[in-house]
Protein backbone atom coordinates (compact mmCIF):
# COMPACT_ATOMS: atom_id res chain seq x y z
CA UNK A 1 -4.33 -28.51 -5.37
CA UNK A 2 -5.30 -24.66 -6.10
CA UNK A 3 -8.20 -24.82 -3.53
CA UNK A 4 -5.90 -26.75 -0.59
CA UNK A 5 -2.93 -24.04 -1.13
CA UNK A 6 -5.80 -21.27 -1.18
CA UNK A 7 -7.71 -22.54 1.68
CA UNK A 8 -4.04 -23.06 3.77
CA UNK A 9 -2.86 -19.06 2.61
CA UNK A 10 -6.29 -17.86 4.26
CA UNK A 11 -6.20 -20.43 7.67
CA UNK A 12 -2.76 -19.27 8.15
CA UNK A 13 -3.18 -15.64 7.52
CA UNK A 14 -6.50 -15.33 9.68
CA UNK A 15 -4.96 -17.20 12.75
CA UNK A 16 -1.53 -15.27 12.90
CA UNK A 17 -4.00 -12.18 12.69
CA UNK A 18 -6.07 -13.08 15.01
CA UNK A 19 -3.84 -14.34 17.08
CA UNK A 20 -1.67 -11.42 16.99
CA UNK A 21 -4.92 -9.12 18.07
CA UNK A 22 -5.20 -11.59 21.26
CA UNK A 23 -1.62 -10.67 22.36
CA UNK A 24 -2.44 -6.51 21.98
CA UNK A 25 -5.66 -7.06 23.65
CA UNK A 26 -7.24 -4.55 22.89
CA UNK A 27 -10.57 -5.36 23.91
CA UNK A 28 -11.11 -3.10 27.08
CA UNK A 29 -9.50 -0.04 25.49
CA UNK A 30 -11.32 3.22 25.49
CA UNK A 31 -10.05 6.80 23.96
CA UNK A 32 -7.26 7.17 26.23
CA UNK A 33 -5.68 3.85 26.26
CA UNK A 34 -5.91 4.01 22.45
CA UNK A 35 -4.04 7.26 22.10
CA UNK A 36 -1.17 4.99 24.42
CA UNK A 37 -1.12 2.38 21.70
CA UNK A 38 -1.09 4.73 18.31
CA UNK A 39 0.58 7.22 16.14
CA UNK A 40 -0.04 10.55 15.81
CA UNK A 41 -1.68 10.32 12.23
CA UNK A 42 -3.64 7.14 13.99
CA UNK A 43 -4.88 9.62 16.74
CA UNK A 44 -5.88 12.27 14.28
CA UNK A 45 -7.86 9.57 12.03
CA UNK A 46 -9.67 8.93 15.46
CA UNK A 47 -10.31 12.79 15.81
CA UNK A 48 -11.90 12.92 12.42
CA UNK A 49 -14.17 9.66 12.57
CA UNK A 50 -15.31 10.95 16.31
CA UNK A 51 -16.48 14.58 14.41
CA UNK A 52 -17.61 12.35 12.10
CA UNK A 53 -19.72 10.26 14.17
CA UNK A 54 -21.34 13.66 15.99
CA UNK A 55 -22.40 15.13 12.58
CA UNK A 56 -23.95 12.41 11.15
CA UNK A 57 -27.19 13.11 13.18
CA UNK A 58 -27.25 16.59 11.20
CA UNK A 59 -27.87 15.06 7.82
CA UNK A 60 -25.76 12.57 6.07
CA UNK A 61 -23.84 14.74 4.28
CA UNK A 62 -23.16 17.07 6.95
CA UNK A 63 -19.72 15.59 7.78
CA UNK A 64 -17.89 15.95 4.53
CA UNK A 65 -19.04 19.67 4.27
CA UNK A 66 -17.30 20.08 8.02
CA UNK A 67 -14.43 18.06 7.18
CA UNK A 68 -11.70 20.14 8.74
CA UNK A 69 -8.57 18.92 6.85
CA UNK A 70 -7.77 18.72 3.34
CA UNK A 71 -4.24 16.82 3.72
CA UNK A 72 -6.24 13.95 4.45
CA UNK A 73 -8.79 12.47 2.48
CA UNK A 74 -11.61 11.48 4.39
CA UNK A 75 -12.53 8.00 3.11
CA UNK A 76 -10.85 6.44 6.73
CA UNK A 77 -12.39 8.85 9.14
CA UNK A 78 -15.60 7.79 7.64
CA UNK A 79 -14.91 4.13 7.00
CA UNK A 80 -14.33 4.28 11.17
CA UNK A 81 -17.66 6.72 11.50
CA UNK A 82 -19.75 3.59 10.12
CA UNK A 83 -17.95 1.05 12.46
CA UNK A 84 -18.62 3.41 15.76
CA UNK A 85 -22.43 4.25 15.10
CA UNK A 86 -23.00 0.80 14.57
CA UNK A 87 -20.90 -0.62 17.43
CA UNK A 88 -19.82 2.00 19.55
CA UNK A 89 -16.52 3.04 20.41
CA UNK A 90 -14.90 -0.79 20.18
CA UNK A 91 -11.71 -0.34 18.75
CA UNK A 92 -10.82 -4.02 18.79
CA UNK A 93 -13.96 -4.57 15.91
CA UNK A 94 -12.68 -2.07 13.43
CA UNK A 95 -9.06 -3.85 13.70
CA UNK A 96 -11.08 -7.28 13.43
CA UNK A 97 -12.67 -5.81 10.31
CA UNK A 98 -9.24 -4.83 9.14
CA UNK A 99 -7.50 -8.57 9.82
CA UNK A 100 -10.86 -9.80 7.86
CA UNK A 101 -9.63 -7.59 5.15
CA UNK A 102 -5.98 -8.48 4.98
CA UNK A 103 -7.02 -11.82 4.80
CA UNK A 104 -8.46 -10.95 1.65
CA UNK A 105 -5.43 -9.33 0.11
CA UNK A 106 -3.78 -12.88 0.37
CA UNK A 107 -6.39 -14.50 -1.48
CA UNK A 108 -6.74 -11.13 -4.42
CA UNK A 109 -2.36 -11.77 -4.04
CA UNK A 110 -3.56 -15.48 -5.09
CA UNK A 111 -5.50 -14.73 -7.66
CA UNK A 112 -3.01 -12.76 -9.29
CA UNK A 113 -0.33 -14.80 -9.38
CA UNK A 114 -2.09 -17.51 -10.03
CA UNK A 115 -2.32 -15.63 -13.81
CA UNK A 116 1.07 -14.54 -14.16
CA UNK A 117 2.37 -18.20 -14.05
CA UNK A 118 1.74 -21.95 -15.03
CA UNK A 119 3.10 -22.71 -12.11
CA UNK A 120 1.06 -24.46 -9.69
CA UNK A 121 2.88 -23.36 -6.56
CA UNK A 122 3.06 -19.63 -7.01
CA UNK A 123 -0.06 -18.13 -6.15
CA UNK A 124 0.42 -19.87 -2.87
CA UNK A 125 4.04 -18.89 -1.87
CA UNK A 126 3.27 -15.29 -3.22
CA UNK A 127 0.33 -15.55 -0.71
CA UNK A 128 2.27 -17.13 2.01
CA UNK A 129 5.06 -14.52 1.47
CA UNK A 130 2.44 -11.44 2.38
CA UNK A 131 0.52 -13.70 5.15
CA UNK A 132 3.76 -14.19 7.24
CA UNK A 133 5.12 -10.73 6.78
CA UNK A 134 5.04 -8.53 10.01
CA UNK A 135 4.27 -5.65 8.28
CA UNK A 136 0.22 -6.06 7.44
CA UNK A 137 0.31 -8.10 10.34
CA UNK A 138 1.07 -5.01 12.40
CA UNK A 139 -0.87 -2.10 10.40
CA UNK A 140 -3.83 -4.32 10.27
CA UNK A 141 -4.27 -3.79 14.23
CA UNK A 142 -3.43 -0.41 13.98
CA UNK A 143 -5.75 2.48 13.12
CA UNK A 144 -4.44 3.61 9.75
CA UNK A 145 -5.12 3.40 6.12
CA UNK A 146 -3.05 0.70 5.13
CA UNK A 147 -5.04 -2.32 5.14
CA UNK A 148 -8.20 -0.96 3.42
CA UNK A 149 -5.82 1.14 1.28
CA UNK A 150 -4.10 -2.51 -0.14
CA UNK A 151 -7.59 -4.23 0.29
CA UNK A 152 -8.44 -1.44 -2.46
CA UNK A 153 -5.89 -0.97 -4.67
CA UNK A 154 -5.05 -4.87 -4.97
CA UNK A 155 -8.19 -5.64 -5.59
CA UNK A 156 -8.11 -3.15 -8.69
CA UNK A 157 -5.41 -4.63 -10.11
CA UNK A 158 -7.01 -8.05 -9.91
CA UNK A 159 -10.34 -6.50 -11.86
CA UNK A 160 -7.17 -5.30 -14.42
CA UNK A 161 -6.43 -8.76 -14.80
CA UNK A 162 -10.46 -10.36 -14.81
CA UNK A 163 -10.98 -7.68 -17.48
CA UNK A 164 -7.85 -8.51 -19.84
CA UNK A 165 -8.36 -12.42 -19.35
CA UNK A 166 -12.41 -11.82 -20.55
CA UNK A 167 -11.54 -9.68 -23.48
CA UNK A 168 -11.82 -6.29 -21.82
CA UNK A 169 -15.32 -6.71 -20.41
CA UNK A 170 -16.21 -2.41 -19.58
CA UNK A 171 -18.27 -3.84 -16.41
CA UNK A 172 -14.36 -4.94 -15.12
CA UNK A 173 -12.99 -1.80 -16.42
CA UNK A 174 -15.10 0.20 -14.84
CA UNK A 175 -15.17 -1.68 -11.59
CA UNK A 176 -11.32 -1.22 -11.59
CA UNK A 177 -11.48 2.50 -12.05
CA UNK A 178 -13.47 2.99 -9.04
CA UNK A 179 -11.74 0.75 -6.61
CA UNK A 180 -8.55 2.87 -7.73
CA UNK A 181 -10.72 6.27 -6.69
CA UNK A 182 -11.49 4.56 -3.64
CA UNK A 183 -7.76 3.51 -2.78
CA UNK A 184 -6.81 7.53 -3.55
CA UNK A 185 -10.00 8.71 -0.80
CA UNK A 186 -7.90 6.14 1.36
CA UNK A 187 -4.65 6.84 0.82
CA UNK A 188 -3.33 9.72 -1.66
CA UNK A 189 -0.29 8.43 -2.74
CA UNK A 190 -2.02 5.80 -5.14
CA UNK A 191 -3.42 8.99 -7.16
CA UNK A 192 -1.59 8.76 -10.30
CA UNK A 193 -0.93 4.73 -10.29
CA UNK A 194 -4.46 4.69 -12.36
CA UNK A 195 -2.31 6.78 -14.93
CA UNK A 196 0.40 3.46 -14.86
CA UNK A 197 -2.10 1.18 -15.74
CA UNK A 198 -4.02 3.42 -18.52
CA UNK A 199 -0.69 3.32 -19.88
CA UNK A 200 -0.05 -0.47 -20.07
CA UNK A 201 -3.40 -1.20 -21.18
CA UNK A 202 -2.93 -0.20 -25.02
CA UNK A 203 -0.07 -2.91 -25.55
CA UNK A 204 -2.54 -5.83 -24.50
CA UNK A 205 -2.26 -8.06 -27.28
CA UNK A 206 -6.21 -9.22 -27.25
CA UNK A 207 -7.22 -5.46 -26.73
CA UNK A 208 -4.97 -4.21 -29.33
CA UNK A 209 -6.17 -7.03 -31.99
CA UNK A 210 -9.74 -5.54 -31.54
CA UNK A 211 -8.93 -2.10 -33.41
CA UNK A 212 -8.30 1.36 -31.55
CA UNK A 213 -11.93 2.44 -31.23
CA UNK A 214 -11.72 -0.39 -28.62
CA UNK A 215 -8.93 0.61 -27.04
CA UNK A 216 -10.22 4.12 -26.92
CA UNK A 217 -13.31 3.46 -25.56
CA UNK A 218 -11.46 0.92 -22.57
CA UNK A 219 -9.74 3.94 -21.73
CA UNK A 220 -11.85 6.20 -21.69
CA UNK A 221 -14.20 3.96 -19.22
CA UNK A 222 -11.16 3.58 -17.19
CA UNK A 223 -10.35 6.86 -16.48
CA UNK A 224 -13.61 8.20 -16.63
CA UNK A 225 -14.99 5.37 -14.05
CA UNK A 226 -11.66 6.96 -11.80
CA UNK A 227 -12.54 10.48 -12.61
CA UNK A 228 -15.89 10.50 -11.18
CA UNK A 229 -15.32 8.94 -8.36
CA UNK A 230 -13.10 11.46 -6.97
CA UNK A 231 -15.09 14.02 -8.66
CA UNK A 232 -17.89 14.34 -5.42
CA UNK A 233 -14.83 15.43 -3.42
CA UNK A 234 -13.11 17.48 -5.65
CA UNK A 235 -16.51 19.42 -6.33
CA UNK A 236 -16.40 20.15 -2.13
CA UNK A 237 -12.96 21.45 -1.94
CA UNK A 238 -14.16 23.43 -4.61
CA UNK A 239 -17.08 24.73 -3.02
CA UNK A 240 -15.12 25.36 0.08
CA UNK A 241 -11.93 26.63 -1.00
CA UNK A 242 -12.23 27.58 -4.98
CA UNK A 243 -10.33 23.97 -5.83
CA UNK A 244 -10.90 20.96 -7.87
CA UNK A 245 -8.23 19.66 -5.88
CA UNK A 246 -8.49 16.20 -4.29
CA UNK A 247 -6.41 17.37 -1.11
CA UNK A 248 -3.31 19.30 0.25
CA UNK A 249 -0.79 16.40 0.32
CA UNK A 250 1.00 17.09 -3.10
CA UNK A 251 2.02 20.14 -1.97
CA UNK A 252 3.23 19.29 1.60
CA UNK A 253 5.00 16.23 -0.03
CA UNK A 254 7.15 17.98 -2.67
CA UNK A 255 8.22 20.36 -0.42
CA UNK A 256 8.44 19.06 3.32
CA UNK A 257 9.18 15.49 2.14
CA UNK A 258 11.14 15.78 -1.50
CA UNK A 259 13.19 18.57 -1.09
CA UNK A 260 13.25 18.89 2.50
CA UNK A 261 15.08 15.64 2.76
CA UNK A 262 17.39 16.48 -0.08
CA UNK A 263 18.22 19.43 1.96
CA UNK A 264 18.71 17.95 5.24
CA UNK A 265 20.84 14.61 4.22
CA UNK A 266 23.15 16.59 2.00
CA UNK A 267 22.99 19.70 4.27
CA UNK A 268 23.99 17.23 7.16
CA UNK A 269 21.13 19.95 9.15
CA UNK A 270 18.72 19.08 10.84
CA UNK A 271 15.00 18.26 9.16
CA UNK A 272 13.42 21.19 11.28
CA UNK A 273 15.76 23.75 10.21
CA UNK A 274 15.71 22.39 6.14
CA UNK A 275 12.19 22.64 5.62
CA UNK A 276 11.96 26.77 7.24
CA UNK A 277 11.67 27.53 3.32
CA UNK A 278 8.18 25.34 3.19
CA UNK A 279 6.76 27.26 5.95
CA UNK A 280 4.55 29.85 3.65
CA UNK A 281 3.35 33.06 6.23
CA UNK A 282 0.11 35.47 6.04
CA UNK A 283 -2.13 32.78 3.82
CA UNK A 284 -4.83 31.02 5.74
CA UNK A 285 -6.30 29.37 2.60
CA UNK A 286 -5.05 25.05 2.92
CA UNK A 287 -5.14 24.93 -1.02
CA UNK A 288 -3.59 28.30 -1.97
CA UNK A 289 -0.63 27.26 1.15
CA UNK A 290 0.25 24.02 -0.59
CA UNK A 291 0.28 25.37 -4.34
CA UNK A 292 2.90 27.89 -2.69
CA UNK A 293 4.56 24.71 -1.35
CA UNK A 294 4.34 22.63 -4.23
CA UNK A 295 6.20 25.56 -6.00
CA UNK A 296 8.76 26.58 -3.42
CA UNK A 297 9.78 22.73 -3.66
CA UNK A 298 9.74 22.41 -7.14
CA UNK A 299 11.84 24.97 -7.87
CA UNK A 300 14.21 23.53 -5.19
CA UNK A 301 14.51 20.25 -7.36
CA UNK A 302 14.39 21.53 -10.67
CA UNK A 303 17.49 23.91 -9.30
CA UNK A 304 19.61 21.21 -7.76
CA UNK A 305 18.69 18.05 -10.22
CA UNK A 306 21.69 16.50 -9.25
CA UNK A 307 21.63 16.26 -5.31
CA UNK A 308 17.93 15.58 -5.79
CA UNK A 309 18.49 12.27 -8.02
CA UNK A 310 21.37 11.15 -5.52
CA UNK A 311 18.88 11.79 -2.73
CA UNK A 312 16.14 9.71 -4.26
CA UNK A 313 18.47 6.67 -5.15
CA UNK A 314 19.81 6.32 -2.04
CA UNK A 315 16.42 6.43 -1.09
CA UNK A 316 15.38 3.53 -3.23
CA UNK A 317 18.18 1.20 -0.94
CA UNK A 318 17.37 2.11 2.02
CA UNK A 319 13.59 2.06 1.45
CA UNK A 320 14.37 -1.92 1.87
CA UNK A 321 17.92 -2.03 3.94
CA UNK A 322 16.22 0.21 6.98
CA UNK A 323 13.25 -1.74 7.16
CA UNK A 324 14.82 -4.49 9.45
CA UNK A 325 15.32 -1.72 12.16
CA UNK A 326 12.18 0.31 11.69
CA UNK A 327 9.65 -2.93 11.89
CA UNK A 328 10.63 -4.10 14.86
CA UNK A 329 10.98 -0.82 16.32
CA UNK A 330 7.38 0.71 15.24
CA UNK A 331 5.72 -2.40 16.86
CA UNK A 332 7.53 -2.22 20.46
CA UNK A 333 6.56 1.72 20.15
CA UNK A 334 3.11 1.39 20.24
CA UNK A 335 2.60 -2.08 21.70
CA UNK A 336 5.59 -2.56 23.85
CA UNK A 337 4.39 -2.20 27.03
CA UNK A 338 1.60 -5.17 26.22
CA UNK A 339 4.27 -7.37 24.54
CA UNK A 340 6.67 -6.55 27.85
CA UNK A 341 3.60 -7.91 30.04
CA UNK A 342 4.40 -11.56 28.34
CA UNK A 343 7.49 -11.80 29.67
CA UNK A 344 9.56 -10.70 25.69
CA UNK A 345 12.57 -8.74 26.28
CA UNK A 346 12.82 -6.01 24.00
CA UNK A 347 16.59 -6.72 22.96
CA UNK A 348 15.58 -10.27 22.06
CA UNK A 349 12.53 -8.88 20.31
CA UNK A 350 14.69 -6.30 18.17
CA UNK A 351 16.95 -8.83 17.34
CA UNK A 352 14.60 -12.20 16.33
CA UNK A 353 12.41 -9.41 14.34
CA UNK A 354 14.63 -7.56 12.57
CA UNK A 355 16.74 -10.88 11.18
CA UNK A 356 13.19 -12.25 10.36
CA UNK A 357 11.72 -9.05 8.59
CA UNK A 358 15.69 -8.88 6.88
CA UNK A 359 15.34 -12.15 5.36
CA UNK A 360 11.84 -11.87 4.14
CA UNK A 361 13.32 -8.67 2.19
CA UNK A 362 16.41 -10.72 1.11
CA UNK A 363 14.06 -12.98 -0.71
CA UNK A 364 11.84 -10.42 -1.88
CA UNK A 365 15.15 -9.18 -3.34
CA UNK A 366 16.32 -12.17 -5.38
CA UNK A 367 12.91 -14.13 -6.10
CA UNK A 368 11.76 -10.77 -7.61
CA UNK A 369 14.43 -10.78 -10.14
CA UNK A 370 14.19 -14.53 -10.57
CA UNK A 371 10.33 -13.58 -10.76
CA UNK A 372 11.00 -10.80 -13.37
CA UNK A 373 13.38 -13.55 -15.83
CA UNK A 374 10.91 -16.17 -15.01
CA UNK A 375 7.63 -14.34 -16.56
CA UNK A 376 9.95 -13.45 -19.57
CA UNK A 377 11.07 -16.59 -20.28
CA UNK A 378 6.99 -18.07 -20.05
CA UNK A 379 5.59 -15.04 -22.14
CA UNK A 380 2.32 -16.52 -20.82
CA UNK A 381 1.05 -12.70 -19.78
CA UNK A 382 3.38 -10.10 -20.20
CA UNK A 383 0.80 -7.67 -20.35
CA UNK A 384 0.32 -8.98 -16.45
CA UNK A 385 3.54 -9.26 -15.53
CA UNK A 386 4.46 -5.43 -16.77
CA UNK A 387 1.18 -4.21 -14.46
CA UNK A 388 2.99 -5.92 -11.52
CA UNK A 389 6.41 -4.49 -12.18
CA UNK A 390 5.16 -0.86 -13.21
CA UNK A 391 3.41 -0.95 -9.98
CA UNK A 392 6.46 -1.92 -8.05
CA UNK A 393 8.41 1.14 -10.16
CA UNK A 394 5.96 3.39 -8.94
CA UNK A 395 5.60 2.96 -5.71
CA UNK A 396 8.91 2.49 -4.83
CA UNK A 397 9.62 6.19 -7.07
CA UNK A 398 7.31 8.13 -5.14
CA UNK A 399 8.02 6.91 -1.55
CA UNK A 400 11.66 6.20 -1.89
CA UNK A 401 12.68 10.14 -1.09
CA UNK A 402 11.49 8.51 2.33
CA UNK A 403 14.08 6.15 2.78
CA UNK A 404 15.27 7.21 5.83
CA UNK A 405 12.08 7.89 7.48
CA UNK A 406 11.28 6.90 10.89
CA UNK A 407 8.34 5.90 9.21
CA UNK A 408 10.09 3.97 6.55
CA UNK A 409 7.34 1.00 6.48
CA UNK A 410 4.39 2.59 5.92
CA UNK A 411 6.17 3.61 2.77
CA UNK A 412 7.16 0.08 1.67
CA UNK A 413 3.25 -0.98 2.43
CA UNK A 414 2.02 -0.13 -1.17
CA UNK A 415 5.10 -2.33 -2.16
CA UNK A 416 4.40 -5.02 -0.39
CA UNK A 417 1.45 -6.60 -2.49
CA UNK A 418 2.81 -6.63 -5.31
CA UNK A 419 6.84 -7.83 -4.60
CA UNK A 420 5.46 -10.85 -2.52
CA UNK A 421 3.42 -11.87 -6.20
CA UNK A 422 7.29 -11.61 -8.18
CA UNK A 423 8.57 -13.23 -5.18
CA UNK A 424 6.36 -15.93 -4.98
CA UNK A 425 6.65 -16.60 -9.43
CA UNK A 426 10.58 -16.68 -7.93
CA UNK A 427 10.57 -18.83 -5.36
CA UNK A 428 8.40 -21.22 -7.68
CA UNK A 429 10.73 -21.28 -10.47
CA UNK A 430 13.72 -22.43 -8.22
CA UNK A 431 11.79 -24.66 -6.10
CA UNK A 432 10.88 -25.98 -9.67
CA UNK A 433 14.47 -26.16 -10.73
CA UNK A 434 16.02 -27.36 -7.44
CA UNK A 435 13.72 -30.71 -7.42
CA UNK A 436 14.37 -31.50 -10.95
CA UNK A 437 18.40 -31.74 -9.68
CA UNK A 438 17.50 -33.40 -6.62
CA UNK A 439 15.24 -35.63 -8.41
CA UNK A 440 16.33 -39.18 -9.25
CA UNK A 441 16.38 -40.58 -12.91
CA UNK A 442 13.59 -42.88 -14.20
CA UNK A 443 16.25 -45.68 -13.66
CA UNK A 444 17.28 -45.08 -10.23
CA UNK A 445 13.82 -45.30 -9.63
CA UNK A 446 13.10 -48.47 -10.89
CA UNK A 447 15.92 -49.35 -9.26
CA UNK A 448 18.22 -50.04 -12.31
């Protein structure tokens, strides 16, 4: 039974994938044709990885030391370096590695729910859920972070969950810390979700039963393990620009994106004109320009607390209520024109999409909370069950000031994992309940 649902999550989730990277075609693009098909932070990735490519003949290490950005991390730029100098400039193989990838997360999704639940048939609906969802559908075929970024941080979580089921075996821990540093050179808003974690690990029953010198020194590996690997970057930017820091995003986030959105929805101005008191004049230095940020936007929150906290709530709803607009939307942007070629009508695509992407979120909605009752009722791992849901918490708290976003589901990406895994526990549980009431009693089937 586990192996067949497995086996069907991983058949179904590689053909939709592939078959969706048939339809784009995207096997005769070169650089221009791509920039037709991507975002700007997608075209900019592509900028990187080509400097990338060109300095890797000057030494191996000559790259990162001429890495020309700090708001991105350069983990992607290189991951699509490696693809090009091994197979040229074919765009189609790096999103082929990518749907490979995905694929994965629904087997790691899988795996984890498989340990939240007795259940039999909730690893595979929380896999299903992710596999059918247009969202890593569409960003696997795309380049941008999110795939490897999920690939990475999911797969952490699962080493959580192999550690804590073996008795806290370091060689997990450790493993786990890294693949966390990794998903931060990926993607930087999984930074501090290592900090979540640390935090649930003390109140593991088996950990805690083995004295606080072990959960000290599980900790300490943790972090450490996570500490180090960002530490080879953080000693560049340090070398460059007098920083240990890891990049320039905090910054631009807590001022362009926090309280530049509090002050353009409650300003009813435009976002242009709210974020003129982020713009910081006569400092060239990328590090010293977003401290100056970070401040300026701080100060803005911490002095209206208030329209802030209203800000970020409504956030929180419409981080899932816009969604059904902004999916459909994002994919006839940058693949319209291929899609139109078939013969689909953008109207009817809009339409078909959105109430498909607006149901999948109406059950993540309700099987979640069935999901969340459902793992308190079983106690059988509430240490695994409170991972999960802090993960959820945090993701949705430091992307939710994004809620109106044009680019609305990139931000509900890091969700994504980790609702479909409640979801699936959900839909389980009432599947469960609805076929013992539909069931018919030991006499009726005897015929009595």
């Amino acid at each position: 039974m586990a192996k067949a649902g497995l086996v069907a999550v991983v058949i179904v989730a590689l053909v939709i994938r592939l078959a969706f990277l048939a339809a784009v075609n995207p096997f005769w693009w070169d650089q221009m044709e791509l920039k037709k098909h991507s975002f700007p932070d997608a075209r900019e990735y592509q900028g990187l990885a080509e400097n990338f490519t060109k300095d890797v003949g000057k030494g191996m290490l000559r790259p990162f030391i001429n890495y020309n950005t700090l708001y991105k991390t350069p983990a992607y730029p290189a991951f699509l370096s490696a693809i090009y100098i091994t197979t040229g400039f074919r765009f189609w193989v790096v999103m082929l590695i990518q749907i490979i990838m995905d694929t994965a997360v629904c087997a790691m999704i899988y795996a984890i729910a498989s340990r939240l639940t007795s259940n039999p048939y909730a690893p595979t609906l929380a896999a299903m859920l992710y596999a059918i969802d247009p969202l890593p559908i569409y960003y696997a075929t795309t380049l941008m972070t999110e795939t490897v970024f999920g690939l990475c941080s999911v797969a952490a979580i699962y080493l959580v969950f192999k550690a804590h089921e073996r008795g806290w075996t370091l060689r997990h821990v450790i493993a786990a810390g890294v693949l966390f540093g990794l998903a931060a050179y990926f993607r930087y808003v999984g930074v501090y979700l290592p900090l979540v974690i640390a935090a649930a690990i003390p109140f593991s029953r088996g950990l805690r039963e083995k004295g606080a010198r072990r959960v000290l020194t599980v900790l300490l590996a943790f972090l450490l393990a996570y500490s180090a690997t960002l530490a080879p970057w953080q000693y560049r930017n340090y070398k460059a620009y007098g920083s240990y820091t890891l990049g320039t995003y905090l910054g631009y986030n807590v001022c362009y994106m926090n309280a530049g959105y509090t002050i353009s929805w409650l300003g009813n101005v435009s976002y242009q004109k709210a974020v003129e008191l982020c713009k910081v004049k006569g400092d060239r230095n990328p590090v010293s320009q977003a401290e100056k940020q970070f401040n300026i936007g701080l100060g803005y929150i911490i002095g209206h607390p208030g329209d802030y906290l209203r800000v970020h709530v409504r956030g929180m709803f419409d981080l899932f209520w816009n969604r059904p607009d902004i999916v459909p939307r994002r994919v006839w942007e940058i693949y319209g024109s291929t899609l139109g070629g078939y013969g689909v009508e953008e109207r009817v695509f809009y339409l078909l999409v959105g109430a498909y992407v607006a149901s999948l979120i109406l059950g993540h909605i309700i099987f979640s909370v069935i999901g969340i009752g459902t793992l308190v009722l079983e106690r059988k791992s509430m240490f695994a069950g409170a991972v999960i849901f802090g993960a959820i918490v945090y993701f949705i708290n430091v992307t939710s000031i994004h809620g109106s976003s044009t680019h609305i589901d990139r931000y509900y990406f890091p969700i994504l994992p980790f609702i479909t895994v409640l979801a699936g526990v959900g839909m389980s549980y009432a599947l469960a309940r609805v076929m013992d009431v539909w069931a018919p009693a030991e006499g009726e089937r005897a015929g009595e």
